[in-house]
Protein backbone atom coordinates (compact mmCIF):
# COMPACT_ATOMS: atom_id res chain seq x y z
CA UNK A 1 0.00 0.00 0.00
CA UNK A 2 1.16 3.71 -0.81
CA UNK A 3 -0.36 6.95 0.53
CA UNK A 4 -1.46 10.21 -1.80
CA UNK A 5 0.03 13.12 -0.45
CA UNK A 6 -1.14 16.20 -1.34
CA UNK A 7 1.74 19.34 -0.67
CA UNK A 8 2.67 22.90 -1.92
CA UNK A 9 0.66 26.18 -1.85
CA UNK A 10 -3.15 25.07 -1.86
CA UNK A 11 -1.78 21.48 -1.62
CA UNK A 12 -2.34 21.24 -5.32
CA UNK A 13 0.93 19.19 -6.16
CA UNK A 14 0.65 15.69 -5.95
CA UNK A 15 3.21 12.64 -4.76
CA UNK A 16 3.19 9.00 -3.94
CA UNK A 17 4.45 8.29 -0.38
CA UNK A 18 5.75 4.29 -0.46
CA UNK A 19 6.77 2.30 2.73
CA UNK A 20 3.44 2.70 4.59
CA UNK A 21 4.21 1.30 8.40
CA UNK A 22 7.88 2.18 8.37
CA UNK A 23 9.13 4.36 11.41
CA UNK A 24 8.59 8.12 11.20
CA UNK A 25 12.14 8.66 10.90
CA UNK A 26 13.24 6.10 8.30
CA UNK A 27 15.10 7.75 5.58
CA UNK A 28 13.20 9.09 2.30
CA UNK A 29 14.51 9.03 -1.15
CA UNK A 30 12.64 11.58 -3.19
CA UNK A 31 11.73 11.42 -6.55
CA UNK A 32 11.15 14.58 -8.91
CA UNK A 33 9.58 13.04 -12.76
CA UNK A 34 12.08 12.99 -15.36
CA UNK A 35 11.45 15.82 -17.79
CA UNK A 36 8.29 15.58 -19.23
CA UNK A 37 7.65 12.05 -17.50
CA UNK A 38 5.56 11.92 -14.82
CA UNK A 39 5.96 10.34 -11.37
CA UNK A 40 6.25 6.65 -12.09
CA UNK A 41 9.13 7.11 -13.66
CA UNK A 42 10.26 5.77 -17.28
CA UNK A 43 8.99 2.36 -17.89
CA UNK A 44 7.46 2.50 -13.71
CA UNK A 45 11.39 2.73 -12.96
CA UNK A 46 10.48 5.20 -9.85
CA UNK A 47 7.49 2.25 -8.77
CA UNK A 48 10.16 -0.64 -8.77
CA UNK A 49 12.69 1.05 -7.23
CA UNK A 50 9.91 2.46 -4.31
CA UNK A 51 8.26 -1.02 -3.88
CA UNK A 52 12.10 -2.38 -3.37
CA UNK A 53 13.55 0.09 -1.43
CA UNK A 54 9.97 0.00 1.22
CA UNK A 55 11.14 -3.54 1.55
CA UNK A 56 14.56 -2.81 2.74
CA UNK A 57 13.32 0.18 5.17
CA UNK A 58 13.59 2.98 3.18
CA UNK A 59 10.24 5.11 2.21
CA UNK A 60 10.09 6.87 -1.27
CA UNK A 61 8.14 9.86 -2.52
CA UNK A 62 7.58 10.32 -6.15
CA UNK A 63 5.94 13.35 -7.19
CA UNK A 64 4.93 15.60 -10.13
CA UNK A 65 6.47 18.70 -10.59
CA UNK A 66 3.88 21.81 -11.69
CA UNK A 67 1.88 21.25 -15.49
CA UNK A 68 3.28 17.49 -15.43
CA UNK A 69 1.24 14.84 -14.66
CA UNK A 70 -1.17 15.35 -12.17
CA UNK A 71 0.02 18.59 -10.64
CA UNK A 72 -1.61 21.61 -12.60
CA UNK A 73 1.04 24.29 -13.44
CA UNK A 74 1.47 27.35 -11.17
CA UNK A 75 3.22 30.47 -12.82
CA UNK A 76 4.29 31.22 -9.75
CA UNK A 77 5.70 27.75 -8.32
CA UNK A 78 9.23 26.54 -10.29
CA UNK A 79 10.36 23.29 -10.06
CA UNK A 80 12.85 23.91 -7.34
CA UNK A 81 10.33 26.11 -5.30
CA UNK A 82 8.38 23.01 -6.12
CA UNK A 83 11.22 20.58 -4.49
CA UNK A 84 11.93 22.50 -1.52
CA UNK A 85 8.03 22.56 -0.95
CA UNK A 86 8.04 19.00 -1.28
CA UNK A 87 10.61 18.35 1.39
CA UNK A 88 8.73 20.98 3.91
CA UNK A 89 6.21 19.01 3.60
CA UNK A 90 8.24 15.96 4.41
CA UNK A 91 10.11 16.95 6.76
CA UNK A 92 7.18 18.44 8.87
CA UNK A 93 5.07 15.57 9.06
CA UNK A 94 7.66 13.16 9.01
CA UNK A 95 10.31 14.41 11.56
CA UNK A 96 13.85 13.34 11.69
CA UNK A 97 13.65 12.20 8.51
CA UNK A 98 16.67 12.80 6.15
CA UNK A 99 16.73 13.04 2.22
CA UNK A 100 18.38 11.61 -1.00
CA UNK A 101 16.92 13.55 -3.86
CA UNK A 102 17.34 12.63 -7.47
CA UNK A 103 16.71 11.46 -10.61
CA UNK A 104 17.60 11.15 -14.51
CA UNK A 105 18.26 14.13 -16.54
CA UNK A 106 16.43 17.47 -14.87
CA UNK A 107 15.63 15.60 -11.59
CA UNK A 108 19.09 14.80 -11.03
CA UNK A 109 19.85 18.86 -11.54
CA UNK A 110 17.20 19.41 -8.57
CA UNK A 111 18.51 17.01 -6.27
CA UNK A 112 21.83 19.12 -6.55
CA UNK A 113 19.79 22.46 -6.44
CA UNK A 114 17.72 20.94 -3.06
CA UNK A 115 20.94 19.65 -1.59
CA UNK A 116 22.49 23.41 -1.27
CA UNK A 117 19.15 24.47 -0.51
CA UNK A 118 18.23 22.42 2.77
CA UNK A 119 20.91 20.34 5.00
CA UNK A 120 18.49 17.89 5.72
CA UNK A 121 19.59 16.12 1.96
CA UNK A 122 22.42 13.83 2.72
CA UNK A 123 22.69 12.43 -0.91
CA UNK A 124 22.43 12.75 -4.61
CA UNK A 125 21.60 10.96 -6.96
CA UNK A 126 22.29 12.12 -10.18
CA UNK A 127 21.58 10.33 -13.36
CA UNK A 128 22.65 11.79 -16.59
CA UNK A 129 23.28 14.81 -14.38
CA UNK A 130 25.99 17.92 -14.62
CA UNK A 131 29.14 17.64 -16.40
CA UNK A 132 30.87 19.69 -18.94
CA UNK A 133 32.32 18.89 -21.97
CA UNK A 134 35.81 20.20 -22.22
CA UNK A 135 39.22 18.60 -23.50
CA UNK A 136 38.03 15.25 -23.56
CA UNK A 137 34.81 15.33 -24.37
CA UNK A 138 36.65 16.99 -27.50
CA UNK A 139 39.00 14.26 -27.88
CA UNK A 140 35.78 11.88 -28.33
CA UNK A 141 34.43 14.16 -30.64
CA UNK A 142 37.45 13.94 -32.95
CA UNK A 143 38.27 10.44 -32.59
CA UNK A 144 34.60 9.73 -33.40
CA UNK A 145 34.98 11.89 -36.76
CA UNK A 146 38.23 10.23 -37.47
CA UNK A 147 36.69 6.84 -37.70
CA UNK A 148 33.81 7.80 -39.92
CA UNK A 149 35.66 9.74 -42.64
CA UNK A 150 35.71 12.63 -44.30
CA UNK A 151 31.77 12.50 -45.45
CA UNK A 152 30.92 12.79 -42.09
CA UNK A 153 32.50 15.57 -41.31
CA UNK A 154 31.50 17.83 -43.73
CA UNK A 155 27.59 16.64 -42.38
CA UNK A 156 28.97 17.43 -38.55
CA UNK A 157 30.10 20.80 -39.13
CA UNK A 158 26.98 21.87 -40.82
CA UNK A 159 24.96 20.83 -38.32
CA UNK A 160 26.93 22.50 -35.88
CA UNK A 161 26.64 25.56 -37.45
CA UNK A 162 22.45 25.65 -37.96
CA UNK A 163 22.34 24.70 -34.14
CA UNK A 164 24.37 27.78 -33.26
CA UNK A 165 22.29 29.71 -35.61
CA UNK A 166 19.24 28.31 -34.26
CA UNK A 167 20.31 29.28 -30.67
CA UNK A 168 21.01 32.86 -31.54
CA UNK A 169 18.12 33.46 -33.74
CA UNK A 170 15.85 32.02 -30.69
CA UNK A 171 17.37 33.96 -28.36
CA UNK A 172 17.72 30.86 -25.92
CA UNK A 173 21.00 29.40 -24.44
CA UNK A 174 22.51 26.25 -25.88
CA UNK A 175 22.54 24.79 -22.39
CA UNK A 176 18.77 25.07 -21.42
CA UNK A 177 19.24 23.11 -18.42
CA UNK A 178 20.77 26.35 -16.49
CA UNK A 179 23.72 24.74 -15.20
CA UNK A 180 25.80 26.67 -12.70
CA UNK A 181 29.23 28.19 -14.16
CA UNK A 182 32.20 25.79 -14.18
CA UNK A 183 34.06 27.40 -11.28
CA UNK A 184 30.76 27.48 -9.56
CA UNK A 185 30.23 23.97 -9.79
CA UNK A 186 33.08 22.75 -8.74
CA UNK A 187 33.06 25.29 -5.48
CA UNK A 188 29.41 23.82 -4.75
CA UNK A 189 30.71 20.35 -5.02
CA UNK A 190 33.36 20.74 -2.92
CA UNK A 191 30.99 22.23 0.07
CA UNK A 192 28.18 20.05 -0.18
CA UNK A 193 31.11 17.17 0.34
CA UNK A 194 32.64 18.28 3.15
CA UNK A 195 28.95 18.69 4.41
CA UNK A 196 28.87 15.18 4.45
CA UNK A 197 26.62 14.59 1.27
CA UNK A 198 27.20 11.53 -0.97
CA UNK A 199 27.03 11.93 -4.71
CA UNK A 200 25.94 8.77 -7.37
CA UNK A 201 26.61 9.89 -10.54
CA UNK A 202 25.49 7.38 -13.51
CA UNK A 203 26.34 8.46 -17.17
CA UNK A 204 24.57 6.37 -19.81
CA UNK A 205 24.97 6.28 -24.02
CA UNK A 206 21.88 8.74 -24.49
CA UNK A 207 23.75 12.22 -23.98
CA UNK A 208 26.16 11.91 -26.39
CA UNK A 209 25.59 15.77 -26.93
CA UNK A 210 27.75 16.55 -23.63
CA UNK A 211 29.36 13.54 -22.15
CA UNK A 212 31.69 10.79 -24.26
CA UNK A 213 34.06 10.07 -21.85
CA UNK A 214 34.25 9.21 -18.27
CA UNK A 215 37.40 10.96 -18.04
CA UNK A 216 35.04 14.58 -18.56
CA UNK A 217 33.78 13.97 -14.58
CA UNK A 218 37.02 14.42 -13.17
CA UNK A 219 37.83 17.59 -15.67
CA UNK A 220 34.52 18.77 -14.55
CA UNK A 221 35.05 18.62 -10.73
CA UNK A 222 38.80 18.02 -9.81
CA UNK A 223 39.69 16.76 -6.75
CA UNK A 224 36.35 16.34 -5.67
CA UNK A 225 35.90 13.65 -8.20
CA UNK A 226 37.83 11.32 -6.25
CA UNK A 227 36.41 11.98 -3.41
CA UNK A 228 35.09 9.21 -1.69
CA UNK A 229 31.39 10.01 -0.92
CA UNK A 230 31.53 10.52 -4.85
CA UNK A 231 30.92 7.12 -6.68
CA UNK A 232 30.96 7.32 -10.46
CA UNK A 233 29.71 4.59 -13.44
CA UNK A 234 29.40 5.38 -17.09
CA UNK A 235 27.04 3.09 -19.21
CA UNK A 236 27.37 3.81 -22.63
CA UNK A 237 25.18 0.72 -23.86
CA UNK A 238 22.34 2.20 -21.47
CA UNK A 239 20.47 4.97 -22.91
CA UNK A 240 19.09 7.89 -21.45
CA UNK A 241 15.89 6.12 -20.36
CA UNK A 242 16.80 2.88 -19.29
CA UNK A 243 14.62 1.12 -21.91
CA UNK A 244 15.93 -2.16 -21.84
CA UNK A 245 15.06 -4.55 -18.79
CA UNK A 246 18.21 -5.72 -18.04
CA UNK A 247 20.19 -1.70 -17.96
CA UNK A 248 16.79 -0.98 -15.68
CA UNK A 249 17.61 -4.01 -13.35
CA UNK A 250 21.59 -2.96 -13.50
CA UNK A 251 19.97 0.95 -12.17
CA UNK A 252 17.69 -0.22 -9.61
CA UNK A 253 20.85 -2.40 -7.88
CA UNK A 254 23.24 0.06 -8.09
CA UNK A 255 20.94 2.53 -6.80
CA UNK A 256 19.72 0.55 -3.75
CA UNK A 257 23.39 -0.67 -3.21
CA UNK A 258 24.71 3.20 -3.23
CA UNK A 259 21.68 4.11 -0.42
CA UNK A 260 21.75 1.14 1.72
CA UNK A 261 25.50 0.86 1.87
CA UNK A 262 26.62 4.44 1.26
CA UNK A 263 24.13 7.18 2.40
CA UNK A 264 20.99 5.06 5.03
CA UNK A 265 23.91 2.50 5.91
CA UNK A 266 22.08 2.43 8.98
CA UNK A 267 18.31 2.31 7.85
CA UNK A 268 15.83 -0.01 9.96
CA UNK A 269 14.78 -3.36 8.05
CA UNK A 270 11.58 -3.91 7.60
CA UNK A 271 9.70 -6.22 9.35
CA UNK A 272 6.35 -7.80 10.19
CA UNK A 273 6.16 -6.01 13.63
CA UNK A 274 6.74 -2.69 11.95
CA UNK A 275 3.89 -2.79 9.30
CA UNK A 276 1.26 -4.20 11.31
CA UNK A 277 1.69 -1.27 14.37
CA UNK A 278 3.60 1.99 13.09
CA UNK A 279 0.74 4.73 10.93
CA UNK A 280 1.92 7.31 8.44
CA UNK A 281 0.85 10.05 9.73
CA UNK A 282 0.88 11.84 5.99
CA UNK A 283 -2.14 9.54 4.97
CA UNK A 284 -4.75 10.96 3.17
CA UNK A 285 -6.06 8.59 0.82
CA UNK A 286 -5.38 4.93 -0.33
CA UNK A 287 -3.85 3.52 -3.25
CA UNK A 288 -2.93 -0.16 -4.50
């Protein structure tokens, strides 16, 4: 069973609270939708990985950000006004409770955004997530062009130029997802790790527009790429969706490895005791 949960200003954003009859305090992974997907994730990734995770003593909350899904858009509610709201909500009814706060592509930039943004987040998880291109990225680009030939290239660079021209004629920055400045990033990084926070960053095959090399994480973040709390995997036969069973299987295990072992290492269990006597005190309505 899984609890509605109704949050934000007029409680008009919706989420899907899993692990009904866990302790109040048992840690909470939450679950922006991916871009335009909404809260059951691509291919019901986010419902697997909730209806696991509840199992090993971890609740999850999968929601829809405004004008996706089932929460109506608000002009004056962003998606990380949306977030924070999200975890007020959380944390108020749920107290003691501490945060990992993810996803793939635009809800992996949010977890980063809502882990400077409230102390109570004690991990990341960010699939597809920041990373620039830079020297190596580069490098991939021009050994990739080598081994096509020269008909290929002449394709490449045209494109190249009608996206540029498409960018300036529209006004609109080739990196819509509003990424911090390099320098920025890597100063942000840096604090939220020696805050304690743990970082899983996942790279898969389907952004070959920014990231072709593993090697780009480290450019992108320095010594804070080998930090420890950081743990780092690059799947280029996934793509950006996780469409095939078996890369969705390889996700949800390396995910529920990272937060049971890395960032809830010490998260109840579950057990029979637990379900049949401890409430949610969120409930508002029922759903199978």
């Amino acid at each position: 069973m899984e609890t509605i949960v109704r949050f934000g200003p007029d409680s008009r954003l919706i989420g899907i609270l899993s692990g009904a009859g866990l302790p109040a305090d048992a840690p909470i992974l939450v679950l922006p939708n991916a871009g335009l997907v909404p809260r059951a994730g691509p291919f019901r990734l986010h419902v697997q990985l909730a209806r696991r995770l509840a199992a090993s003593g971890l609740r999850t909350f999968r929601f829809d950000l405004p004008g996706v899904g089932e929460s109506p858009r608000d002009p004056g509610l962003d998606y990380r006004e949306a977030t924070l709201a999200a975890l007020e909500h959380l944390g108020a009814n749920l107290r003691g409770a501490r945060f990992a706060v993810g996803g793939i592509c635009s809800a992996a930039d949010l977890g980063w955004i809502a882990a400077l943004s409230d102390e109570r987040v004690v991990g990341v998880m960010m699939l597809d997530g920041m990373c620039y291109a830079g020297p190596w990225f580069r490098l991939a680009c021009a050994m990739a062009a080598l081994r096509r030939g020269p008909r290929h290239w002449v394709g490449l660079a045209a494109r190249r130029l009608l996206k540029r021209k498409q960018a300036c004629e529209s006004n609109r920055p080739m990196d819509l997802r509003n990424w911090p400045p390099l320098e920025e990033a890597r100063a942000q990084m840096t604090t939220l790790l020696a805050r304690g926070v743990r970082f899983l960053c996942i790279y898969s095959g389907g952004i070959g527009d920014y990231f072709l090399d593993a090697r780009q994480f480290g450019w992108t973040f320095g010594a804070a790429a080998r930090n420890p709390s950081v743990k780092l995997h690059y799947w280029p036969d996934c793509d950006h969706t996780y469409f095939a069973r078996a890369h969705r299987e390889r996700l949800l295990e390396t995910v529920i490895t990272w937060l049971l072992g890395d960032v809830f290492p010490a998260a109840p269990a579950r057990s029979e005791h637990s379900r049949s006597t401890v409430t949610v005190p969120l409930q508002h309505e029922r759903v199978a």
